[in-house]
C-alpha atoms as a PDB file:
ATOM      1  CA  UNK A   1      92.431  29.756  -6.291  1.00  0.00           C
ATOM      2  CA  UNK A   2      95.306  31.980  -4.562  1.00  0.00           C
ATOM      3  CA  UNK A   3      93.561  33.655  -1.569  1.00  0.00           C
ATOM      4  CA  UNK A   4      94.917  37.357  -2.420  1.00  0.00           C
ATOM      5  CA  UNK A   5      94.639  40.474  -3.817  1.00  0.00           C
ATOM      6  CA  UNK A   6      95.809  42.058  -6.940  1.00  0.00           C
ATOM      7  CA  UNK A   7      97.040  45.581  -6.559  1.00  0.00           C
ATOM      8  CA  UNK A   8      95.535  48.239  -9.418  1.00  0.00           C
ATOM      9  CA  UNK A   9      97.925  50.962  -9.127  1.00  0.00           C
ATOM     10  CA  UNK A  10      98.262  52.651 -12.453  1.00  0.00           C
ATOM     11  CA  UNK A  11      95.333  54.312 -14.314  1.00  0.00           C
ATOM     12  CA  UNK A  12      95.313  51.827 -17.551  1.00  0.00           C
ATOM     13  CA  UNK A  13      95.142  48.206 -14.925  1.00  0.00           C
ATOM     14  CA  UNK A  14      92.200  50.330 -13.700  1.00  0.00           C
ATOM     15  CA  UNK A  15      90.500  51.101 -17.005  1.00  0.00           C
ATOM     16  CA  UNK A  16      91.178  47.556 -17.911  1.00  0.00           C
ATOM     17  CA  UNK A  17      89.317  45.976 -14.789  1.00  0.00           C
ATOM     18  CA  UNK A  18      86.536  48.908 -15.046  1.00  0.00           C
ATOM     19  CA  UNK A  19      85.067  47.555 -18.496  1.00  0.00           C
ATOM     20  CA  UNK A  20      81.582  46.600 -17.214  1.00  0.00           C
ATOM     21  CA  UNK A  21      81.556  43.073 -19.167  1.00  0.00           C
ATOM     22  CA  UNK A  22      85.204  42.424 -17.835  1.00  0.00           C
ATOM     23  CA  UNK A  23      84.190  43.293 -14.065  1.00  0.00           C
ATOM     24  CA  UNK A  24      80.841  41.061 -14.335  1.00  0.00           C
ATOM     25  CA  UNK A  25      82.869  37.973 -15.073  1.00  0.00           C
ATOM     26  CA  UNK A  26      85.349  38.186 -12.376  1.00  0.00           C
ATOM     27  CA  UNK A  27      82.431  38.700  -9.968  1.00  0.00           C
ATOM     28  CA  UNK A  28      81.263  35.559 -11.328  1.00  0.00           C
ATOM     29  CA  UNK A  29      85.213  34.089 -11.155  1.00  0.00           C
ATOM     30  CA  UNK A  30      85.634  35.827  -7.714  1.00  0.00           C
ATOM     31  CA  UNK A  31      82.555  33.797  -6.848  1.00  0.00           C
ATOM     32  CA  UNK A  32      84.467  30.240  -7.637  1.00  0.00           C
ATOM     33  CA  UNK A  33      83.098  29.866 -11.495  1.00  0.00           C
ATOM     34  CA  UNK A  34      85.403  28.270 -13.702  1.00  0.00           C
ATOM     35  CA  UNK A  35      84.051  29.483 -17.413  1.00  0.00           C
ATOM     36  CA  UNK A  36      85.302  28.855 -21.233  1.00  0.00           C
ATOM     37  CA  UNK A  37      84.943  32.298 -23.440  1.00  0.00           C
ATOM     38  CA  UNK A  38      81.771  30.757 -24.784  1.00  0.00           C
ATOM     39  CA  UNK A  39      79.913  30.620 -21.112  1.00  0.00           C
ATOM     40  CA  UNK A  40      81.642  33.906 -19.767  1.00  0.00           C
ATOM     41  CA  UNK A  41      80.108  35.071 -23.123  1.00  0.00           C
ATOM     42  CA  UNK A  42      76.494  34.272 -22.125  1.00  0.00           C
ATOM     43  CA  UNK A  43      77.029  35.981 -18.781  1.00  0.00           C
ATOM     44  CA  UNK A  44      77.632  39.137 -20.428  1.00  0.00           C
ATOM     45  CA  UNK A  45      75.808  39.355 -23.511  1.00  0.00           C
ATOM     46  CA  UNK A  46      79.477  39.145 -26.022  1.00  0.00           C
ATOM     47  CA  UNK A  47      80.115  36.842 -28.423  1.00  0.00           C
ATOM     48  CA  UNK A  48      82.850  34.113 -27.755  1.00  0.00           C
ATOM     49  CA  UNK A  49      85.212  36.150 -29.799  1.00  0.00           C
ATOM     50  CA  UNK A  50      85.011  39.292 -27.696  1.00  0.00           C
ATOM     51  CA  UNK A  51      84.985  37.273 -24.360  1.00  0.00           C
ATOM     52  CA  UNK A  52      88.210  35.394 -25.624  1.00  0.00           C
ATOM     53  CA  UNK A  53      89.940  38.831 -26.245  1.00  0.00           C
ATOM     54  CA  UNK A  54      88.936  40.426 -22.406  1.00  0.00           C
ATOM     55  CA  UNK A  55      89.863  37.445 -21.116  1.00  0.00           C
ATOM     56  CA  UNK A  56      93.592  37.705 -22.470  1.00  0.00           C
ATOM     57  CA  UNK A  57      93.494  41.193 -21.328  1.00  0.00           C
ATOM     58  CA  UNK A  58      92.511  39.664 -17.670  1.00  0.00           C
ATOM     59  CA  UNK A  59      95.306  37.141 -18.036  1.00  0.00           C
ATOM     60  CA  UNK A  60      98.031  40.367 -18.811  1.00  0.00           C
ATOM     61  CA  UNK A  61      96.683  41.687 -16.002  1.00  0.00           C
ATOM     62  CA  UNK A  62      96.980  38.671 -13.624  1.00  0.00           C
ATOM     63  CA  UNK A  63      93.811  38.417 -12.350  1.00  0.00           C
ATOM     64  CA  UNK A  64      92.893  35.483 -14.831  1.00  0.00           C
ATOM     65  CA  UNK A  65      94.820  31.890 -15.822  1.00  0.00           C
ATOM     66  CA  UNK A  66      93.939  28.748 -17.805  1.00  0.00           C
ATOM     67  CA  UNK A  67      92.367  26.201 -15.716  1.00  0.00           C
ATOM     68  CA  UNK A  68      92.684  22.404 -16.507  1.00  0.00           C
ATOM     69  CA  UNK A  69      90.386  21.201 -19.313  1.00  0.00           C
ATOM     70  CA  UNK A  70      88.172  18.127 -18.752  1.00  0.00           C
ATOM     71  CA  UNK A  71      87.898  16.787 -22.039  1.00  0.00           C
ATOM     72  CA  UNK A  72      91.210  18.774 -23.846  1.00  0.00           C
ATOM     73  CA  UNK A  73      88.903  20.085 -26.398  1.00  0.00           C
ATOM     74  CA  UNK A  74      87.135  23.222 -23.842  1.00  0.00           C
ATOM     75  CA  UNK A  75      89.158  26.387 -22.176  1.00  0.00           C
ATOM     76  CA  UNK A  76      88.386  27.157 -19.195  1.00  0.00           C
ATOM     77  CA  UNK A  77      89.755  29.958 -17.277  1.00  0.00           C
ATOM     78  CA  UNK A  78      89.678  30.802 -13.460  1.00  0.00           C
ATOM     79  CA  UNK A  79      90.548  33.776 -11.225  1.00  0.00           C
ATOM     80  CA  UNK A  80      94.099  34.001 -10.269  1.00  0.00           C
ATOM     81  CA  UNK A  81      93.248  36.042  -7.344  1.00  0.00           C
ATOM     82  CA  UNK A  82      90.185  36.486  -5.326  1.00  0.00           C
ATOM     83  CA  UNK A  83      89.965  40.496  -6.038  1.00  0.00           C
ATOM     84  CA  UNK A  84      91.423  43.467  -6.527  1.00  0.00           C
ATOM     85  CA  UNK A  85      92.216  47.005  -4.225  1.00  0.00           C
ATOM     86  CA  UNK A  86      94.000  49.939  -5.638  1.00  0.00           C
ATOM     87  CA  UNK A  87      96.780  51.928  -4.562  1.00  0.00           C
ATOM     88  CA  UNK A  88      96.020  55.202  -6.892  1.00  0.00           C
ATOM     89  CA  UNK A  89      93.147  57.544  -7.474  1.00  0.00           C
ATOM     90  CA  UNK A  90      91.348  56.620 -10.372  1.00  0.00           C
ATOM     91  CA  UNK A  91      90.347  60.110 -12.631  1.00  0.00           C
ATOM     92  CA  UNK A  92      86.686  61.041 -12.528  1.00  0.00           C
ATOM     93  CA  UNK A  93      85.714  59.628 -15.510  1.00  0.00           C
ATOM     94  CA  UNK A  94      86.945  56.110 -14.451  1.00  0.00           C
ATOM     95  CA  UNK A  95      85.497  56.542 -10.811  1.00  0.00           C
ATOM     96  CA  UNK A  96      82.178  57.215 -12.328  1.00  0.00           C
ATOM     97  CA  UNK A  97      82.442  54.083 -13.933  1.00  0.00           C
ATOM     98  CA  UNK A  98      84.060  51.781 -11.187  1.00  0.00           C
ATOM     99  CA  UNK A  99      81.321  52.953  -8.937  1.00  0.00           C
ATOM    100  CA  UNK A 100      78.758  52.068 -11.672  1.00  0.00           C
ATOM    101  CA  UNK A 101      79.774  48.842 -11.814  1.00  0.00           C
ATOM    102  CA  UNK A 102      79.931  48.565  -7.779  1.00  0.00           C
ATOM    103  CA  UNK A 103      76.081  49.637  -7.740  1.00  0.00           C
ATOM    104  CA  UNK A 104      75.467  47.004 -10.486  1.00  0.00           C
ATOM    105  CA  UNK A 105      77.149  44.693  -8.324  1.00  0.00           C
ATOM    106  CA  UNK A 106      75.308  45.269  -5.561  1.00  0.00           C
ATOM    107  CA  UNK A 107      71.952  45.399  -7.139  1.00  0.00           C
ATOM    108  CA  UNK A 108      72.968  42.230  -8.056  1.00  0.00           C
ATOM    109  CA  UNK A 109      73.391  40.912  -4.425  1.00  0.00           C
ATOM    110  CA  UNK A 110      70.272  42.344  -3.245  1.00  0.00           C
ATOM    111  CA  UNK A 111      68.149  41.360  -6.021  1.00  0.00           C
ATOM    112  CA  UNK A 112      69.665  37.741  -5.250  1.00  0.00           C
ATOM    113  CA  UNK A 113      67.766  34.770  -3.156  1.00  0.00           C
ATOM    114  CA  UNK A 114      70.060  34.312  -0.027  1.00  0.00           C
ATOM    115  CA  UNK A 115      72.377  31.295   0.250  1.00  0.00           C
ATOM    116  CA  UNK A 116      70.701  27.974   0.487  1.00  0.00           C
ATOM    117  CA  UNK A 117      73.078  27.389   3.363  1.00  0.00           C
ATOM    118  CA  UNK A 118      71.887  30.404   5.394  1.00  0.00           C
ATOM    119  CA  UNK A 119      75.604  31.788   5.004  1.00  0.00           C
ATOM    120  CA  UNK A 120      75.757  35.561   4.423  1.00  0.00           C
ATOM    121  CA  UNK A 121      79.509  35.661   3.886  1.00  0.00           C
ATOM    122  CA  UNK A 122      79.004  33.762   0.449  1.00  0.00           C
ATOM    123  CA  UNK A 123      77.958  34.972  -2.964  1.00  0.00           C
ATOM    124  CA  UNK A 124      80.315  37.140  -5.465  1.00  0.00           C
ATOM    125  CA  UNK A 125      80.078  40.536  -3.881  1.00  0.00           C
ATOM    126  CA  UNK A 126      81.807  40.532  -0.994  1.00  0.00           C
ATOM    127  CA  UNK A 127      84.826  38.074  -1.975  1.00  0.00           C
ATOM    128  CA  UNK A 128      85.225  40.877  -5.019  1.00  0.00           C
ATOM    129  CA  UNK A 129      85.980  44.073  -1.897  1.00  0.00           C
ATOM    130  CA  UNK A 130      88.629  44.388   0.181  1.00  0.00           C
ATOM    131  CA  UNK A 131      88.050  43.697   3.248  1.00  0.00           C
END
């Protein structure tokens, strides 16, 4: 994966990357996860169909590619970056939801079991902020 940052500076990159199912896999991409539609799909609770399409929209964006396939038959996809920072306000509507989906994230981490390794620094949240 391609240690940087993707820059969000219009308001429709931002809407893009706030979709709560969209932001949940690249946590989970962020994280190192190479997933097909199909397994994204089961993290999120879409069909294969709809994680297929927000997956393209990912790839537009940059923040998604094709990854190599083991057996040519699956399609995996991995992050193309390892997060995301903005250079423009978002409106309030769209704050509201980017920070819903930073609490999520969070809960997330908390609720977690800590790292088998005893490493703090790993896990999906804080690859996902700027640092």
């Amino acid at each position: 994966m391609v240690a940087e940052r993707r820059e969000l500076s219009d308001l429709a990159q931002m809407r893009a990357v706030s979709h709560p199912a969209r932001w949940r896999v690249l946590e989970e991409m962020w994280a190192g996860r190479v997933l097909t539609a199909t397994e994204a799909a089961e993290v999120v609770g879409l069909t294969p169909s709809a994680m297929s399409y927000h997956l393209q929209q990912l790839a537009r964006l940059g923040l998604v590619e094709r990854d190599e396939s083991a057996d040519g038959r699956e399609h995996p996809w991995k992050a193309s970056t390892d997060g995301v920072f903005m250079t423009t306000r978002p409106d309030d509507p769209l704050g509201r939801t980017m920070m819903q989906n930073l609490s999520r994230s969070i809960d997330r981490l908390v609720l977690s079991a800590p790292p088998v390794d005893g490493d703090p620094g790993r896990g999906p949240l804080p690859s996902a902020i700027a640092r």
